[in-house]
N, C-alpha and C. Protein backbone atom coordinates (compact mmCIF):
# COMPACT_ATOMS: atom_id res chain seq x y z
N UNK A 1 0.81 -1.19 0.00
CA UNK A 1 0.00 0.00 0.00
C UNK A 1 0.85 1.25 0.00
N UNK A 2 2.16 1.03 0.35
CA UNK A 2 2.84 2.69 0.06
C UNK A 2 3.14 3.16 -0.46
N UNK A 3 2.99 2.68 -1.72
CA UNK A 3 3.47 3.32 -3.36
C UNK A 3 2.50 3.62 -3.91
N UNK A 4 1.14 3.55 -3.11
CA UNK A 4 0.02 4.00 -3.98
C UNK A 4 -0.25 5.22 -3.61
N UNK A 5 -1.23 5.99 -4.52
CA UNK A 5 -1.61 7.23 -4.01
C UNK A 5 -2.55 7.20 -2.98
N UNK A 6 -3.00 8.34 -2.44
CA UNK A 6 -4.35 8.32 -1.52
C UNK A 6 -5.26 7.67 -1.93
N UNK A 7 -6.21 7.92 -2.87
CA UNK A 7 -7.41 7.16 -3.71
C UNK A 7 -7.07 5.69 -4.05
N UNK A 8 -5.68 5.53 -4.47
CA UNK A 8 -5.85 4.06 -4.75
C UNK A 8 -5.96 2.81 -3.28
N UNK A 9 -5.35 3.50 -1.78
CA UNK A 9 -5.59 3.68 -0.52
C UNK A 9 -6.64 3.01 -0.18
N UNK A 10 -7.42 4.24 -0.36
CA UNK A 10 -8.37 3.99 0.32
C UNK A 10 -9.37 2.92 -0.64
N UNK A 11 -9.42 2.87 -1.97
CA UNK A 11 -10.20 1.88 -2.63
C UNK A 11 -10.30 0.63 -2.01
N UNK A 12 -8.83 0.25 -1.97
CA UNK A 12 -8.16 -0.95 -1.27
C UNK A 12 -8.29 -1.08 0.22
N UNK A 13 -8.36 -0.56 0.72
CA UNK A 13 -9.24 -0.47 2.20
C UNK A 13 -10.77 -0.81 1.95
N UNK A 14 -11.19 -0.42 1.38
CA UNK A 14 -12.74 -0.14 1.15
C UNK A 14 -13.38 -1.98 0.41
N UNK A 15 -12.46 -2.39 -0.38
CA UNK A 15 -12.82 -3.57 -1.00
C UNK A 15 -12.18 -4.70 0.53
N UNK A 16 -11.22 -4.44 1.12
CA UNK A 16 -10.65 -4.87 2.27
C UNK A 16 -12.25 -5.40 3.00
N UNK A 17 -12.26 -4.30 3.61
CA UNK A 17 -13.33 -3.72 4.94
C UNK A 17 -14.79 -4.90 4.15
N UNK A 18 -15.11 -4.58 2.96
CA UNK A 18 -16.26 -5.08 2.39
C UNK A 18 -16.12 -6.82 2.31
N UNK A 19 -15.06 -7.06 2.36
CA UNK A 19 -14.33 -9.02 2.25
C UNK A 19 -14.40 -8.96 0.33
N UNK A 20 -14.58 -8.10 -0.46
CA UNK A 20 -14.31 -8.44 -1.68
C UNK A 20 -13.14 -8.60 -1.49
N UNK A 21 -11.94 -8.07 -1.07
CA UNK A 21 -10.61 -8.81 -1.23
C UNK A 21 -10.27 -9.32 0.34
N UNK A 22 -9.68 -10.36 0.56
CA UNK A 22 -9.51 -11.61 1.81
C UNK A 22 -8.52 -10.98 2.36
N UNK A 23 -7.26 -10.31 1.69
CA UNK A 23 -6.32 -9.93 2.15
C UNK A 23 -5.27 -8.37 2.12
N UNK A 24 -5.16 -7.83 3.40
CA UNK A 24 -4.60 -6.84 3.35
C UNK A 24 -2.80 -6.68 3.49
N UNK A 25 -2.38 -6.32 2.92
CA UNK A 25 -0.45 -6.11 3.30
C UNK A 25 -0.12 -4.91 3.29
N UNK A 26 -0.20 -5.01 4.24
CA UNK A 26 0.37 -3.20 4.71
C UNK A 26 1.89 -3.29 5.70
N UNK A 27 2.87 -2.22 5.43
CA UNK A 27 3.76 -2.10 5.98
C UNK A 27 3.70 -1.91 7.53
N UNK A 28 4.09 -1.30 8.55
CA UNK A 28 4.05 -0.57 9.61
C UNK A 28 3.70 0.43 9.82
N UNK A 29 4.20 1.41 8.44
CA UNK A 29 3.40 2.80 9.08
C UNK A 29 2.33 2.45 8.21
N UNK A 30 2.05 1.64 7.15
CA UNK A 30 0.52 1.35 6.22
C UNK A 30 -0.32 1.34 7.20
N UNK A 31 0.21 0.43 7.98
CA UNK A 31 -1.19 -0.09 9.43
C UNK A 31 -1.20 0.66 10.34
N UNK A 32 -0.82 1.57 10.56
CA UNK A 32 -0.91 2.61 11.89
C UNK A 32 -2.31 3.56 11.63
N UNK A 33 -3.08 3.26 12.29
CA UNK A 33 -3.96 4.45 12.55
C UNK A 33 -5.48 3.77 11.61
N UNK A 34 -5.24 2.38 11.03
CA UNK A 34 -6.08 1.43 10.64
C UNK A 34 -7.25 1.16 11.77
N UNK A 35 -8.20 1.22 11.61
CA UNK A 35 -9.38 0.62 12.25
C UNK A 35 -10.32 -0.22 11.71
N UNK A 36 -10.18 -1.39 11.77
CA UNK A 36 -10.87 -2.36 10.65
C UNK A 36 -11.55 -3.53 11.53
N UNK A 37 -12.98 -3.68 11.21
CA UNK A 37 -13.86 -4.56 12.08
C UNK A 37 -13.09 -5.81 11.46
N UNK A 38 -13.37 -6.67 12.57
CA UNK A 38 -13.81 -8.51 11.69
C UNK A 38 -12.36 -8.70 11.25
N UNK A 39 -11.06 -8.23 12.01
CA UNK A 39 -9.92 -8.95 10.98
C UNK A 39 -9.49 -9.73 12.13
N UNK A 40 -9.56 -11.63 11.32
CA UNK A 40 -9.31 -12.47 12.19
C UNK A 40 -8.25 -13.12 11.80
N UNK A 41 -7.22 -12.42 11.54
CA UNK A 41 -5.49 -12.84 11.60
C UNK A 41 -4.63 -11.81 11.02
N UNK A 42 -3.29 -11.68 12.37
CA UNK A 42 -2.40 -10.67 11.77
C UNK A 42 -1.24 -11.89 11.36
N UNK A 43 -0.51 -11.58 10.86
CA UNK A 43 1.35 -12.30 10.40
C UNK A 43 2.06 -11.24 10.46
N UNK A 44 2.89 -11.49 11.31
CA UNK A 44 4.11 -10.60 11.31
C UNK A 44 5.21 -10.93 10.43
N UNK A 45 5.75 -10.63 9.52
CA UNK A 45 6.64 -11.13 8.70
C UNK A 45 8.01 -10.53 9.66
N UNK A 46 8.06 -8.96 9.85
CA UNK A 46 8.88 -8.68 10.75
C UNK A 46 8.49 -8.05 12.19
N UNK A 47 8.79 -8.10 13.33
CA UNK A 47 8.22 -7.75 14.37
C UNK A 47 8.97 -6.87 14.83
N UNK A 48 7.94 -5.69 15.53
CA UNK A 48 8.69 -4.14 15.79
C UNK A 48 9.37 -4.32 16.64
N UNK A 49 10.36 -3.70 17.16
CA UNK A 49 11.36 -3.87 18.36
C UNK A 49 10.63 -3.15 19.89
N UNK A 50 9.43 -2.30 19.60
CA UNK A 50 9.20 -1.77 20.80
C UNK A 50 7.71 -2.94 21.30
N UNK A 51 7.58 -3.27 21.86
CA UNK A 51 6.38 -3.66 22.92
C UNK A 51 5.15 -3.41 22.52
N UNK A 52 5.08 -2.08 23.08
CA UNK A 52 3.94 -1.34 22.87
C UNK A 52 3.28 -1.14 21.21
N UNK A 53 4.35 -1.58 20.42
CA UNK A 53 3.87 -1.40 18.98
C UNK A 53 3.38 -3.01 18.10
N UNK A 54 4.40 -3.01 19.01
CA UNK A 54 3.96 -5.36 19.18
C UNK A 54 2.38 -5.28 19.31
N UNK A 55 2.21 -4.57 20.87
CA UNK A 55 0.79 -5.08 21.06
C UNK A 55 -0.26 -4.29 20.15
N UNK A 56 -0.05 -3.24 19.67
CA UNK A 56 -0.69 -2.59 19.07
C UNK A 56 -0.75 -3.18 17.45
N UNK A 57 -0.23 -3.84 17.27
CA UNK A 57 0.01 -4.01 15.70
C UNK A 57 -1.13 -5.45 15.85
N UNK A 58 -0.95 -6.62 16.95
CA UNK A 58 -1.68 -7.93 17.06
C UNK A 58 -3.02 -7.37 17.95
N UNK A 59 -3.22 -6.39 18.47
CA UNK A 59 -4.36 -6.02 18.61
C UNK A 59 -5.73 -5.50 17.69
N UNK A 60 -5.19 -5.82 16.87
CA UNK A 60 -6.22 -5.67 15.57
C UNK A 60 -7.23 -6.92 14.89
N UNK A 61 -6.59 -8.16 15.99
CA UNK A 61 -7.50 -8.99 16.02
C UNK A 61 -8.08 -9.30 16.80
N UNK A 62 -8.95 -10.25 17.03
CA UNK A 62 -9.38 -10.65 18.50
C UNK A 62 -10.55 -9.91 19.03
N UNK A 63 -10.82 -9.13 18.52
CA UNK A 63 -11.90 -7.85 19.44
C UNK A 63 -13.29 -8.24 19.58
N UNK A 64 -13.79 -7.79 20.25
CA UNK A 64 -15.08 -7.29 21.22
C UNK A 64 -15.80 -9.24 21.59
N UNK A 65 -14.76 -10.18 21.63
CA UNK A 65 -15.04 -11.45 22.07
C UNK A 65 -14.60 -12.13 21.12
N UNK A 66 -14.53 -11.84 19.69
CA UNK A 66 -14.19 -12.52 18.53
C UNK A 66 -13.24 -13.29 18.63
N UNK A 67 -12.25 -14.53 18.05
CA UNK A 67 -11.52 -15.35 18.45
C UNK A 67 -10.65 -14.65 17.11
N UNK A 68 -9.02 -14.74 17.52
CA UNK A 68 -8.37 -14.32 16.53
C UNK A 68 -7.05 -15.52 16.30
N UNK A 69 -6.15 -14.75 15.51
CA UNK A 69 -4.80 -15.57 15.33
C UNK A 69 -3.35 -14.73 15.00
N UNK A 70 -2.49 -14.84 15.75
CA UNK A 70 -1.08 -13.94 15.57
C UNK A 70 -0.21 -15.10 14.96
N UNK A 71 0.21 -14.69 13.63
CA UNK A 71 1.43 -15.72 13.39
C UNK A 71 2.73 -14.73 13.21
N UNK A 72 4.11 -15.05 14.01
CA UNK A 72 5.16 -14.40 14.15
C UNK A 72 6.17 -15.43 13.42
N UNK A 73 6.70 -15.06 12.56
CA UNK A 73 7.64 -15.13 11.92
C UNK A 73 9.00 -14.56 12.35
N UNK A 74 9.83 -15.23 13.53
CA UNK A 74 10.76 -15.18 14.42
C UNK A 74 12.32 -15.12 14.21
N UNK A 75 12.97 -14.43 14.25
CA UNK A 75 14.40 -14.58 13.40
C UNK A 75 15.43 -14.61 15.34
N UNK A 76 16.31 -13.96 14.84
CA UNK A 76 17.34 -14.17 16.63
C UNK A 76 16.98 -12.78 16.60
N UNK A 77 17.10 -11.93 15.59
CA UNK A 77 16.81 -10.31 16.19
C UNK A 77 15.66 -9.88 16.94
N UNK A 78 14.74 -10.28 16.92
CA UNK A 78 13.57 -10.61 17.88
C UNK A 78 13.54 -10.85 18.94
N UNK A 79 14.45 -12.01 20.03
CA UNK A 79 15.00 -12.28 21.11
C UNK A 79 14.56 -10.98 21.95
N UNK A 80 14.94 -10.08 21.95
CA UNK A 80 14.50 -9.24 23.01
C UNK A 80 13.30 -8.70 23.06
N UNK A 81 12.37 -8.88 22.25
CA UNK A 81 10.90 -8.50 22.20
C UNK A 81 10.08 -9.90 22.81
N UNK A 82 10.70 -11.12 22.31
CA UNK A 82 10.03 -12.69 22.82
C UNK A 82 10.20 -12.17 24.17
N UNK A 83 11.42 -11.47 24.71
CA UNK A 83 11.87 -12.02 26.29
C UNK A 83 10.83 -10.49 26.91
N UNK A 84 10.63 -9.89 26.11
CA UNK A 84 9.91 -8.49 26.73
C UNK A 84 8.10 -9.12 27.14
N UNK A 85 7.72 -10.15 26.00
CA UNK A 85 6.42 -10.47 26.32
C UNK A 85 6.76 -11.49 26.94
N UNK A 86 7.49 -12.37 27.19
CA UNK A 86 7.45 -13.63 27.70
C UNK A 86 7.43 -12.76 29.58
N UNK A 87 7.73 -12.17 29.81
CA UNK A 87 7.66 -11.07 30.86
C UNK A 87 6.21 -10.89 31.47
N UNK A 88 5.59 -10.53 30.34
CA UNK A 88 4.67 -10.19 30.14
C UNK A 88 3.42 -10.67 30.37
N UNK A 89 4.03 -12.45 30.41
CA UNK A 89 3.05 -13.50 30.10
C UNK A 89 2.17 -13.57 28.77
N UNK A 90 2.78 -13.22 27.61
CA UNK A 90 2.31 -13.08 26.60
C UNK A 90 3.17 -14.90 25.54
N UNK A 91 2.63 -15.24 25.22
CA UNK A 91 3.51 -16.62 24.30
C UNK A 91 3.40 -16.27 23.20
């Protein structure tokens, strides 16, 4: 989504949001500030180094009782974010 213009954006949000298209790929800052009902799985291909952006990024599923799914795609540079939620009681 970051090479597109605004309009092409938001189209693609809009067919998103509606389930005409199944799947969204958005970068980090793509997904910031996203509010999207009904999305029942994030993948992290890379995972942010801060916490708070961790939870905010896998908090986009799961909501208001809904059952969700986080898949993390784990490298060694990660290690200190596993050990920040494992803290946390987060798995």
């Amino acid at each position: 989504m970051g090479e597109m213009d605004k309009k092409e954006r938001r189209a693609s949000l809009e067919r998103f949001r509606s389930g005409e298209v199944p799947l969204l790929v958005a970068t980090d800052l793509g997904g910031r500030g996203l509010d999207i009902e009904r999305v029942d799985r994030v993948i992290n291909v890379h995972l942010p180094q801060d916490l708070d952006n961790y939870l905010h990024r896998v908090g986009r599923t799961a909501r208001a009782g809904r059952p969700g799914l986080v898949v993390n795609l784990v490298t060694e540079r990660d290690q200190p974010l596993l050990a920040k939620l494992s803290k946390r009681g987060g798995s």
